[in-house]
C-alpha atoms as a PDB file:
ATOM      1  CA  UNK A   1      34.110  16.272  65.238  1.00  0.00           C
ATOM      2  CA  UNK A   2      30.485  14.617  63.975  1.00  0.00           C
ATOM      3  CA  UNK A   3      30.804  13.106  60.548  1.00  0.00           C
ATOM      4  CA  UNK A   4      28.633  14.245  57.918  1.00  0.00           C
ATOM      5  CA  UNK A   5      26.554  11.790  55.883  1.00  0.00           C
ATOM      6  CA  UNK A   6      28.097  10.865  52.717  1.00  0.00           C
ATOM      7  CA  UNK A   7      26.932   9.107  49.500  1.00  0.00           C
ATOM      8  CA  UNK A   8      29.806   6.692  47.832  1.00  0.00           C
ATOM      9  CA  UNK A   9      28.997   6.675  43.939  1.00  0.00           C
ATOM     10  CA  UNK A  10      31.107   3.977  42.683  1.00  0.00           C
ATOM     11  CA  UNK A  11      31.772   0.631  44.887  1.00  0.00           C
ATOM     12  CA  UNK A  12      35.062  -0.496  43.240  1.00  0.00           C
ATOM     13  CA  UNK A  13      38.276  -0.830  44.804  1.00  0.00           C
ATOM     14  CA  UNK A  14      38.218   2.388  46.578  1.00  0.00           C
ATOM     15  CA  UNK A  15      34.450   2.762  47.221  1.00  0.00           C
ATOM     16  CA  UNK A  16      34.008  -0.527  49.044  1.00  0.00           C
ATOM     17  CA  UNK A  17      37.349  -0.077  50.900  1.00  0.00           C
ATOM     18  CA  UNK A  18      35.351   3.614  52.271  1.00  0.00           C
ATOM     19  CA  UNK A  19      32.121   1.690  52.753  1.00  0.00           C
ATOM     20  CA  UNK A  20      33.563  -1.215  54.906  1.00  0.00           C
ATOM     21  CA  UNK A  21      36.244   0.166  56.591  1.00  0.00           C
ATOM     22  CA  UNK A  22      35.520   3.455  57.649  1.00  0.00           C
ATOM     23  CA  UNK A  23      32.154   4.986  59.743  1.00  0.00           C
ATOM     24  CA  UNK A  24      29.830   7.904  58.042  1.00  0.00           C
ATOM     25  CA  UNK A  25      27.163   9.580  59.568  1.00  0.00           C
ATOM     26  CA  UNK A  26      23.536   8.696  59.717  1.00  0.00           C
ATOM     27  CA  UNK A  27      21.767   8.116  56.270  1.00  0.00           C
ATOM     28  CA  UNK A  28      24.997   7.301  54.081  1.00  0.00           C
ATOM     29  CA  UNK A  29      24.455   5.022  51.131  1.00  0.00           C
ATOM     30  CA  UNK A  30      26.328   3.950  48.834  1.00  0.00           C
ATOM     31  CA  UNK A  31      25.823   3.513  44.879  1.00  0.00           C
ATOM     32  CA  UNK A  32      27.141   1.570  41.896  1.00  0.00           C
ATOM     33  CA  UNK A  33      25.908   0.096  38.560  1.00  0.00           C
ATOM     34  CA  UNK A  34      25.989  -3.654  40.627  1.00  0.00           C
ATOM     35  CA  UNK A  35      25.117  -3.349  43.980  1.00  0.00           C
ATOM     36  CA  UNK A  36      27.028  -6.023  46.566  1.00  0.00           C
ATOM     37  CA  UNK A  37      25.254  -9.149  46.943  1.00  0.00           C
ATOM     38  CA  UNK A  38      26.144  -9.600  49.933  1.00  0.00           C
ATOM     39  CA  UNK A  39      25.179  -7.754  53.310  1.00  0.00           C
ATOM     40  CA  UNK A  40      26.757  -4.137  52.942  1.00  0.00           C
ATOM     41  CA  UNK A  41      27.522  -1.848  56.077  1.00  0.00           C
ATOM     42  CA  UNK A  42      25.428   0.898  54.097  1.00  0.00           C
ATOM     43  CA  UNK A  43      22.391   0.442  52.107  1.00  0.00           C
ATOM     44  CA  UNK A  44      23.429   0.180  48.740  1.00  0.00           C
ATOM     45  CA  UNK A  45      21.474   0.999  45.309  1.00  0.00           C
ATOM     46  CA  UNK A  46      21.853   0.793  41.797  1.00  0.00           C
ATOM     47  CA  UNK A  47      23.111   3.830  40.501  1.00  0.00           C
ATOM     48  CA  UNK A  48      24.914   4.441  36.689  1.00  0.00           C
ATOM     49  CA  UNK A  49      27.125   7.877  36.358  1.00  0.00           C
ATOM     50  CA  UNK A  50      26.611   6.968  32.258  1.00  0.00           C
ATOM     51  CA  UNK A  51      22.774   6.412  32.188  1.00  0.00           C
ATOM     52  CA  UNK A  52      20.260   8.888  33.392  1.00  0.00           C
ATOM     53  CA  UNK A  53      17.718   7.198  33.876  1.00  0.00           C
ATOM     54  CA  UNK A  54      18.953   5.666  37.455  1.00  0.00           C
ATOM     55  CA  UNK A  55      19.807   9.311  38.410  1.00  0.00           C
ATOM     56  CA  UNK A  56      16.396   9.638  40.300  1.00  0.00           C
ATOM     57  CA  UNK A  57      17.816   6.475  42.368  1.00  0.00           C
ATOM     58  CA  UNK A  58      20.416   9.269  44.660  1.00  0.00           C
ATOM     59  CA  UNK A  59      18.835  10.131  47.588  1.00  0.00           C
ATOM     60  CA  UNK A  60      17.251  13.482  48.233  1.00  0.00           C
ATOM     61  CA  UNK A  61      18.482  14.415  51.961  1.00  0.00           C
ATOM     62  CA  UNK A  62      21.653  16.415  52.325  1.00  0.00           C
ATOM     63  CA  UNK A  63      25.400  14.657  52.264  1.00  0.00           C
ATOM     64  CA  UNK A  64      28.467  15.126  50.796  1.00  0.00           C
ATOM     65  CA  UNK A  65      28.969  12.861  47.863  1.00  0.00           C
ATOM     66  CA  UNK A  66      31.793  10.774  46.976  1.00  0.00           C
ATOM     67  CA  UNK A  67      32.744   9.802  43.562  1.00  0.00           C
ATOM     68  CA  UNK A  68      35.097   7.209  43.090  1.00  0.00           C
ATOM     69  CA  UNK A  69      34.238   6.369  39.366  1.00  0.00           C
ATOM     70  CA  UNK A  70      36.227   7.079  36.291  1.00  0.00           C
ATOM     71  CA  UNK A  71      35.150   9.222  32.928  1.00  0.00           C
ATOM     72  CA  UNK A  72      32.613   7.075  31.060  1.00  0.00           C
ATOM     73  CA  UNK A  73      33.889   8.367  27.567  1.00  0.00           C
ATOM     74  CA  UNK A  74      37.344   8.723  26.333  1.00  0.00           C
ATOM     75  CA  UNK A  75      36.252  12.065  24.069  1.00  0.00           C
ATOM     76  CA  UNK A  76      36.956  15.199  26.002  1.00  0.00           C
ATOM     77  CA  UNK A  77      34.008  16.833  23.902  1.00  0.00           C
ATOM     78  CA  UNK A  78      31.623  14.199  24.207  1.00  0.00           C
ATOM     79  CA  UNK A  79      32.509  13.275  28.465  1.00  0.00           C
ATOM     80  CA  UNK A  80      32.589  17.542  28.896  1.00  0.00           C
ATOM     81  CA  UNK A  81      28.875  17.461  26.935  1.00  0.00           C
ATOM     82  CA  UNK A  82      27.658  14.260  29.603  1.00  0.00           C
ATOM     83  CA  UNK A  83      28.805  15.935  32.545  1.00  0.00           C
ATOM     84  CA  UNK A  84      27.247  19.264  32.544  1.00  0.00           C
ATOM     85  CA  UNK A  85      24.281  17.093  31.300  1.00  0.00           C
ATOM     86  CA  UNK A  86      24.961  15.513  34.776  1.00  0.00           C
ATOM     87  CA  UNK A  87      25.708  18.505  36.647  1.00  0.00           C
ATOM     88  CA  UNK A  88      22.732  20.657  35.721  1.00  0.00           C
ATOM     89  CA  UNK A  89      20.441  17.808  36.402  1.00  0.00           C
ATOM     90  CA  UNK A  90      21.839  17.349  40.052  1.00  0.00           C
ATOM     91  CA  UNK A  91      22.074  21.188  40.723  1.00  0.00           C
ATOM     92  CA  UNK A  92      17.942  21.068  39.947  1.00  0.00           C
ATOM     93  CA  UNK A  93      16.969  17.597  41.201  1.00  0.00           C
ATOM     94  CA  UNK A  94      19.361  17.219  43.605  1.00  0.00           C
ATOM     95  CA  UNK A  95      20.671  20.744  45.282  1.00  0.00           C
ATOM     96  CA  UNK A  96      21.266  19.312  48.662  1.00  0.00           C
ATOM     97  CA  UNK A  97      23.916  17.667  46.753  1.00  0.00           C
ATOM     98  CA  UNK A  98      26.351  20.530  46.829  1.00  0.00           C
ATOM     99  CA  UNK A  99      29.687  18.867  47.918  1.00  0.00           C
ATOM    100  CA  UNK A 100      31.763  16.425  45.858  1.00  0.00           C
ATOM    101  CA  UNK A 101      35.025  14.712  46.541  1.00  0.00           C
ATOM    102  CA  UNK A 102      36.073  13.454  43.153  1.00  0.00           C
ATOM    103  CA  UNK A 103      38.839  11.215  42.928  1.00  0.00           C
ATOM    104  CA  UNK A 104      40.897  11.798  40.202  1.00  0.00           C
ATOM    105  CA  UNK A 105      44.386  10.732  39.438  1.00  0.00           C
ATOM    106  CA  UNK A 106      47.991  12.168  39.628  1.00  0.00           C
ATOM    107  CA  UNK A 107      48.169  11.694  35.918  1.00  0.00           C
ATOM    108  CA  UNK A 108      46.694  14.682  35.326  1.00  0.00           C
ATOM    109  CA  UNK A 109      50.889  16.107  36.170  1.00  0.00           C
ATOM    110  CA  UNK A 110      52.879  15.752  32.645  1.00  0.00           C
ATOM    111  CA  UNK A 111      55.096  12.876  32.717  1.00  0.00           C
ATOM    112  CA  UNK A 112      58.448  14.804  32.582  1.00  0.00           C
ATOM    113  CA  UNK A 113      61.043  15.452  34.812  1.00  0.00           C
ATOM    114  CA  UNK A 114      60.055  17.961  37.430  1.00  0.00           C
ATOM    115  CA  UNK A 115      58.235  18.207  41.173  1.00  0.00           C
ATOM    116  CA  UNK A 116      54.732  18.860  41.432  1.00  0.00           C
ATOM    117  CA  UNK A 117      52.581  20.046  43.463  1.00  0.00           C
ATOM    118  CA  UNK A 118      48.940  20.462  44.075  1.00  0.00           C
ATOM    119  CA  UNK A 119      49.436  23.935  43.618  1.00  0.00           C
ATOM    120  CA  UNK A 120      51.648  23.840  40.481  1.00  0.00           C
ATOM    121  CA  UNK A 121      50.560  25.249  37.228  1.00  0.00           C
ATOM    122  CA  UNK A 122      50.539  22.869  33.948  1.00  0.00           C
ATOM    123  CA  UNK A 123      48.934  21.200  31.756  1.00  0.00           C
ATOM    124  CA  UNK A 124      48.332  17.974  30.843  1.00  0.00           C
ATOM    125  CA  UNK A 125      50.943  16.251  28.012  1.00  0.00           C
ATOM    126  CA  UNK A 126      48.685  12.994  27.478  1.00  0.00           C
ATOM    127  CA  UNK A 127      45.527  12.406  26.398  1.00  0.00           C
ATOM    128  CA  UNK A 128      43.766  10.386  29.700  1.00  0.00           C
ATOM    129  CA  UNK A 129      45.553  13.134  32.230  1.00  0.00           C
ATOM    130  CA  UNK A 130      43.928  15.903  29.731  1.00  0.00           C
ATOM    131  CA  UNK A 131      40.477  14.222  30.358  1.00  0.00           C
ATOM    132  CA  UNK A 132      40.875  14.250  34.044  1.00  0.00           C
ATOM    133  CA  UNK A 133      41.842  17.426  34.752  1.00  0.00           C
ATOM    134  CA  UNK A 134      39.213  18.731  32.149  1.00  0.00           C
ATOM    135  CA  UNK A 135      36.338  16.224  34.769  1.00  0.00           C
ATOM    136  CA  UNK A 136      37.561  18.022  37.618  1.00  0.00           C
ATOM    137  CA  UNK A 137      37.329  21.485  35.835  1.00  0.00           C
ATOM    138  CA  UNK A 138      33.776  20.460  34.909  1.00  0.00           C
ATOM    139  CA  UNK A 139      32.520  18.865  38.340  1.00  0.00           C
ATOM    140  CA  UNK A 140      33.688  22.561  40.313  1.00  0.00           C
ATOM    141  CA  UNK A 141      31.087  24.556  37.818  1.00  0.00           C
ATOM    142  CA  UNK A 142      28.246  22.636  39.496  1.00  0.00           C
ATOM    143  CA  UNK A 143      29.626  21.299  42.854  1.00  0.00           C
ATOM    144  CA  UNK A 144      31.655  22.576  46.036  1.00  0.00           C
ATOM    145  CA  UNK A 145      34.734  20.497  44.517  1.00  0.00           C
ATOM    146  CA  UNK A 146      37.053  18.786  45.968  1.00  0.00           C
ATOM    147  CA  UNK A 147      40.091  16.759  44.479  1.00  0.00           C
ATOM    148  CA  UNK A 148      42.144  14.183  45.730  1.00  0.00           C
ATOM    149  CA  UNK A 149      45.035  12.959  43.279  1.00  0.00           C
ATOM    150  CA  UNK A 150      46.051   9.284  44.031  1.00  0.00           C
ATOM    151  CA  UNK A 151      49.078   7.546  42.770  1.00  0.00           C
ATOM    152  CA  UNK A 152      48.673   3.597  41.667  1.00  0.00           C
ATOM    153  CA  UNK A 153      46.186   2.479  43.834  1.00  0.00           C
ATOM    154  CA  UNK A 154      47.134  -1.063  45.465  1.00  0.00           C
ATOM    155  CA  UNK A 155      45.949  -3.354  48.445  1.00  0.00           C
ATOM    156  CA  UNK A 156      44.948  -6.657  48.816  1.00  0.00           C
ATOM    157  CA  UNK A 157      44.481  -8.587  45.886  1.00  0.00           C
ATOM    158  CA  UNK A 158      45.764  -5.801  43.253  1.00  0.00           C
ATOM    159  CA  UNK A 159      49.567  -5.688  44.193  1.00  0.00           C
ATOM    160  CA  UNK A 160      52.985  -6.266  42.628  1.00  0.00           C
ATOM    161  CA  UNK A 161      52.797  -9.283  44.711  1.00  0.00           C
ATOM    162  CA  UNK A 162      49.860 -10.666  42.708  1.00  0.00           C
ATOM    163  CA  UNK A 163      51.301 -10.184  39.447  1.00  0.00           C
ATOM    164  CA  UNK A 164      54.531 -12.075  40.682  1.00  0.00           C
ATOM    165  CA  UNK A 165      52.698 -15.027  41.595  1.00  0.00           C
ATOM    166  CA  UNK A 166      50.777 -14.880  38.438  1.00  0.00           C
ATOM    167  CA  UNK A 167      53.273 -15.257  36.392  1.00  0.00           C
ATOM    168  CA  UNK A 168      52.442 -11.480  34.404  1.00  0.00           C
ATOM    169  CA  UNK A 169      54.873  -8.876  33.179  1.00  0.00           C
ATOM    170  CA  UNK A 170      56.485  -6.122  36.070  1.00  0.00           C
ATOM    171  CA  UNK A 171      57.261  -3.084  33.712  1.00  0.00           C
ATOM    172  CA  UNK A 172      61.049  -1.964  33.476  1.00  0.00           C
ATOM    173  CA  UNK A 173      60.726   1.870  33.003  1.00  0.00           C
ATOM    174  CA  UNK A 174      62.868   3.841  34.899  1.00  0.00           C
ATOM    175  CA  UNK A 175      60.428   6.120  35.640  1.00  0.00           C
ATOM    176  CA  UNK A 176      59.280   6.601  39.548  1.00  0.00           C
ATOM    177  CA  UNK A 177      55.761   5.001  40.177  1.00  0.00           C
ATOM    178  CA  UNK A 178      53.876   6.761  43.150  1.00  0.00           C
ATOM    179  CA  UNK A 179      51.591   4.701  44.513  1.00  0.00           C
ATOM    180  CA  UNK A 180      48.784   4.688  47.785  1.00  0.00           C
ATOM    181  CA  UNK A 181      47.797   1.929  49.602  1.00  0.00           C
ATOM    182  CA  UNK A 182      43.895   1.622  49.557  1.00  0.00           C
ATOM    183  CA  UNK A 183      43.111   1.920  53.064  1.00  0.00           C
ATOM    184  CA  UNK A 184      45.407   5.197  53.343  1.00  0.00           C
ATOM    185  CA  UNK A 185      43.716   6.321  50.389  1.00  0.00           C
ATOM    186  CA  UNK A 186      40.482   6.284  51.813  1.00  0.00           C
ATOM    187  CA  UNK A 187      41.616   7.612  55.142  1.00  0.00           C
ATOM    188  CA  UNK A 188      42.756  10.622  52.532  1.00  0.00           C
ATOM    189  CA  UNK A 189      39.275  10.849  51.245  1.00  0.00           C
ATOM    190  CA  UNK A 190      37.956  11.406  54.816  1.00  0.00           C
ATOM    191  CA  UNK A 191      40.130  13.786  55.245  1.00  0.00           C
ATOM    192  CA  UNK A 192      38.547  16.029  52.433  1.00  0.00           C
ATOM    193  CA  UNK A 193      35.196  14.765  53.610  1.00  0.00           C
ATOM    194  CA  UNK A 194      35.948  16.110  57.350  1.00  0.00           C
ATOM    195  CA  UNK A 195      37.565  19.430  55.864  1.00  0.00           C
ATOM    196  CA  UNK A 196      35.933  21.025  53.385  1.00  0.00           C
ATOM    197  CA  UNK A 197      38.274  24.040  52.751  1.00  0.00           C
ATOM    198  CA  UNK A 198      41.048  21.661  51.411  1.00  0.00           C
ATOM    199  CA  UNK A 199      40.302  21.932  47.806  1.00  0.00           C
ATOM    200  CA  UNK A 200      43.106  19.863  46.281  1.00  0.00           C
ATOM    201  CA  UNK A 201      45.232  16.989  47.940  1.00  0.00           C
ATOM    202  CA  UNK A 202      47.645  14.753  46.412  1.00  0.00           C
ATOM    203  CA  UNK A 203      47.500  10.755  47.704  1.00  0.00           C
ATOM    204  CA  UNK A 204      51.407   9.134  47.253  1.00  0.00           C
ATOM    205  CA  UNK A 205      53.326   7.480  49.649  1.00  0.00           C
ATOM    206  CA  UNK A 206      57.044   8.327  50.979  1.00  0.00           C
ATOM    207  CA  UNK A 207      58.890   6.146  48.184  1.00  0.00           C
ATOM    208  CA  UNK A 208      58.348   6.630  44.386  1.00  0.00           C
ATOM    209  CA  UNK A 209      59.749   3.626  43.161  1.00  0.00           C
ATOM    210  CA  UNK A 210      60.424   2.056  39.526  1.00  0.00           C
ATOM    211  CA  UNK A 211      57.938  -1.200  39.322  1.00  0.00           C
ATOM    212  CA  UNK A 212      61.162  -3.260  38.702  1.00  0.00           C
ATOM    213  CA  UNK A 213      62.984  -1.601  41.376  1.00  0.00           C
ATOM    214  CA  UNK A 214      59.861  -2.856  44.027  1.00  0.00           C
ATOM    215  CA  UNK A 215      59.330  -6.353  42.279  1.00  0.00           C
ATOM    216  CA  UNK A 216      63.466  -7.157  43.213  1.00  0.00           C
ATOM    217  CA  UNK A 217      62.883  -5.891  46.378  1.00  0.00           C
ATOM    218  CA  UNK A 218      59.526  -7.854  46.823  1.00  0.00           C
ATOM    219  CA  UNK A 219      61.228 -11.493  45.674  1.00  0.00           C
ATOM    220  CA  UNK A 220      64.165 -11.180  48.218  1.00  0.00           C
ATOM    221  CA  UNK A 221      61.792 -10.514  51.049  1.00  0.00           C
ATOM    222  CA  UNK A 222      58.060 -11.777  51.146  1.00  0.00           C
ATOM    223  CA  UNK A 223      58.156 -15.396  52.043  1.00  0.00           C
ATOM    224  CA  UNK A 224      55.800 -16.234  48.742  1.00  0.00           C
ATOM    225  CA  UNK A 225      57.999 -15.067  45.828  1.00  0.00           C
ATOM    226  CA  UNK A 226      61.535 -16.143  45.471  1.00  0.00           C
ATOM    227  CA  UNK A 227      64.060 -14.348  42.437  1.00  0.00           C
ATOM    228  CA  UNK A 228      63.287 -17.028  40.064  1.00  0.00           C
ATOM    229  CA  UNK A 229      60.040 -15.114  39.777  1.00  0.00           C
ATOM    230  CA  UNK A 230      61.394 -11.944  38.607  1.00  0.00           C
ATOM    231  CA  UNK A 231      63.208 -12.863  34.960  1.00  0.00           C
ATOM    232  CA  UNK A 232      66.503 -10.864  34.317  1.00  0.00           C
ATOM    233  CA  UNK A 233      65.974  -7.444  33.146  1.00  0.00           C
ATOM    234  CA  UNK A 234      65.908  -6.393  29.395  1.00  0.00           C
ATOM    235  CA  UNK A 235      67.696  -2.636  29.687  1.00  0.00           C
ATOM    236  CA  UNK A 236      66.850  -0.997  26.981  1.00  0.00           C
ATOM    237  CA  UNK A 237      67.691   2.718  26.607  1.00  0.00           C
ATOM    238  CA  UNK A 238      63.857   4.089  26.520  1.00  0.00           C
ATOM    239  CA  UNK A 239      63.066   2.461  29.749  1.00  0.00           C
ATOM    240  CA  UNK A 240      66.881   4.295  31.366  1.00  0.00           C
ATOM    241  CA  UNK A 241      65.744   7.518  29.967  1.00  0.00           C
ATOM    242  CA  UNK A 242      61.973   7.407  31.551  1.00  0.00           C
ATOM    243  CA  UNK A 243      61.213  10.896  32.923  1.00  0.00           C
ATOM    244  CA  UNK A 244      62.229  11.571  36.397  1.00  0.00           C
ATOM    245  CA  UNK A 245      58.749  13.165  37.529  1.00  0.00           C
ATOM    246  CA  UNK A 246      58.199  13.722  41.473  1.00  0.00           C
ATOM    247  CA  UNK A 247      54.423  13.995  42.787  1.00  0.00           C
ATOM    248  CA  UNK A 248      54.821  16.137  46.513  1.00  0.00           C
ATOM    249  CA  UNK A 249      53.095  14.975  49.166  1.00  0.00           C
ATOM    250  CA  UNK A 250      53.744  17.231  51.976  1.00  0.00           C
ATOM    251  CA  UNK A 251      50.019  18.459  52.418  1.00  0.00           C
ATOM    252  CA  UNK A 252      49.274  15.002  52.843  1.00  0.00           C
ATOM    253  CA  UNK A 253      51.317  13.922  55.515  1.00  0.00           C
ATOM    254  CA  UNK A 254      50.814  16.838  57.051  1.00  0.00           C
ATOM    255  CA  UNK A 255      47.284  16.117  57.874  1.00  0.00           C
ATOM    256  CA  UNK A 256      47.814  12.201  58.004  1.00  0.00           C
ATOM    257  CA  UNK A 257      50.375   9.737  59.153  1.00  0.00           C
ATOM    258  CA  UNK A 258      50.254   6.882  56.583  1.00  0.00           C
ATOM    259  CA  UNK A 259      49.609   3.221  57.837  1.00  0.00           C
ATOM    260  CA  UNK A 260      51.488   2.143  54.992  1.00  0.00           C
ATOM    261  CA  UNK A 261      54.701   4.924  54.225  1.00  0.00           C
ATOM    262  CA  UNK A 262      55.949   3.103  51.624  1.00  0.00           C
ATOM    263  CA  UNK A 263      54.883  -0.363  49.165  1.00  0.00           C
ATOM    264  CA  UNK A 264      57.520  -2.359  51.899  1.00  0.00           C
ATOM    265  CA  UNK A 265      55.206  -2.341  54.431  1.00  0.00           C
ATOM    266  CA  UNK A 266      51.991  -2.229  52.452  1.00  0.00           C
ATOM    267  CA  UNK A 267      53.155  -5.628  50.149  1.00  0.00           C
ATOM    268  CA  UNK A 268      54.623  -7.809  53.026  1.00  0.00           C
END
């Protein structure tokens, strides 16, 4: 199967992880507000979702884009008012632009107890999930969306590991965290890229686990961290009653097998 050209806009976390580790067809670039300094696999420009001016910057020829970035404003009125500013301007300076993969987040599922899937009906019960669902609502008026939901993103350098040996806070909800290693994150984005008639795909891993629950496991077994690390836990009865809330998976693995199935093997 030939791989179509894409164009990364963001080169964070996730964007450079899909720029450095993966191939893309001829004339991919990549974009971001600062550009690497150093040699990137893909030409690189400077490119700001936020400021029109550097929107003439994209490219013209034909390729699925990629966005990796989050909203730019935390007002639903004023980020829904900036991106069909966006959108129309890319649907009349832009049209061969027609594809997105956004990446959004698995907050947009209400943090209750319940399973959810990416075909479940809801809606939002916090104010940053209500944002991202109403982006992704906004970015399939102009483009042929796509969605992929991540858990926590983590890899190296941004770990529970790093926060261990840093000395900072692990927090003691109850409540499950689903997380995605970076690398099988971006192997999920290529996924969308490579099949366009998968409209919505959630990105966990096998083992929603409580932070705490990980960081105890973590200090027993990676040969940096020791239990004096992890301090003894403060129960208090908010952090035992944290909502039970399950994000599915199934679609995933059912197109991918994860490098990393759960954060054991992706934090040793």
């Amino acid at each position: 199967m030939s791989v179509p050209s894409v164009g990364i806009l963001g080169l964070g976390f996730l964007g450079n992880t899909l720029m450095r580790n993966l191939d893309w067809g001829a004339d991919s670039w990549g974009a971001s507000r600062r550009p690497p300094e150093d040699e990137p696999l893909l030409p690189c420009l400077r490119w700001d979702w936020g400021d029109p001016e550097t929107w003439e910057a994209l490219p013209a020829h034909a390729g699925a884009l990629i966005l990796t970035v989050p909203p730019v404003s935390r007002s639903i009125q004023t980020e829904q008012e900036r991106l069909n500013t966006w959108g129309a301007w890319m649907r009349k300076h832009r049209p061969q632009h027609s594809r997105l993969v956004y990446v959004s987040t698995t907050g947009v599922y209400p943090r209750k107890n319940g399973s959810w899937s990416e075909a479940s009906e809801f809606v939002p019960d916090n104010d940053s999930g209500a944002l991202r669902l109403m982006t992704e609502q906004q970015l399939s008026s102009w483009f042929a969306l796509q969605v992929v939901r991540p858990g926590g993103i983590y890899g190296p350098g941004r770990n529970l590991v790093e926060r261990l040996l840093s000395g900072r806070g692990i927090p003691e909800s109850n409540s499950p965290t689903h997380r995605i290693h970076v690398h099988d994150l971006a192997k999920a984005v290529r996924l969308l890229v490579l099949n366009p008639g998968i409209r919505c795909l959630n990105a966990v891993d096998q083992e929603a686990c409580a932070s705490w629950d990980a960081a105890q496991w973590l200090v027993h077994h990676h040969p940096q961290l020791h239990p004096g690390m992890l301090p003894e836990r403060q129960v208090t009865q908010s952090a035992m009653q944290a909502p039970q809330r399950r994000i599915e998976n199934a679609l995933l693995t059912q197109h991918l097998a994860l490098r990393y199935p759960t954060f054991r093997e992706g934090m040793l």
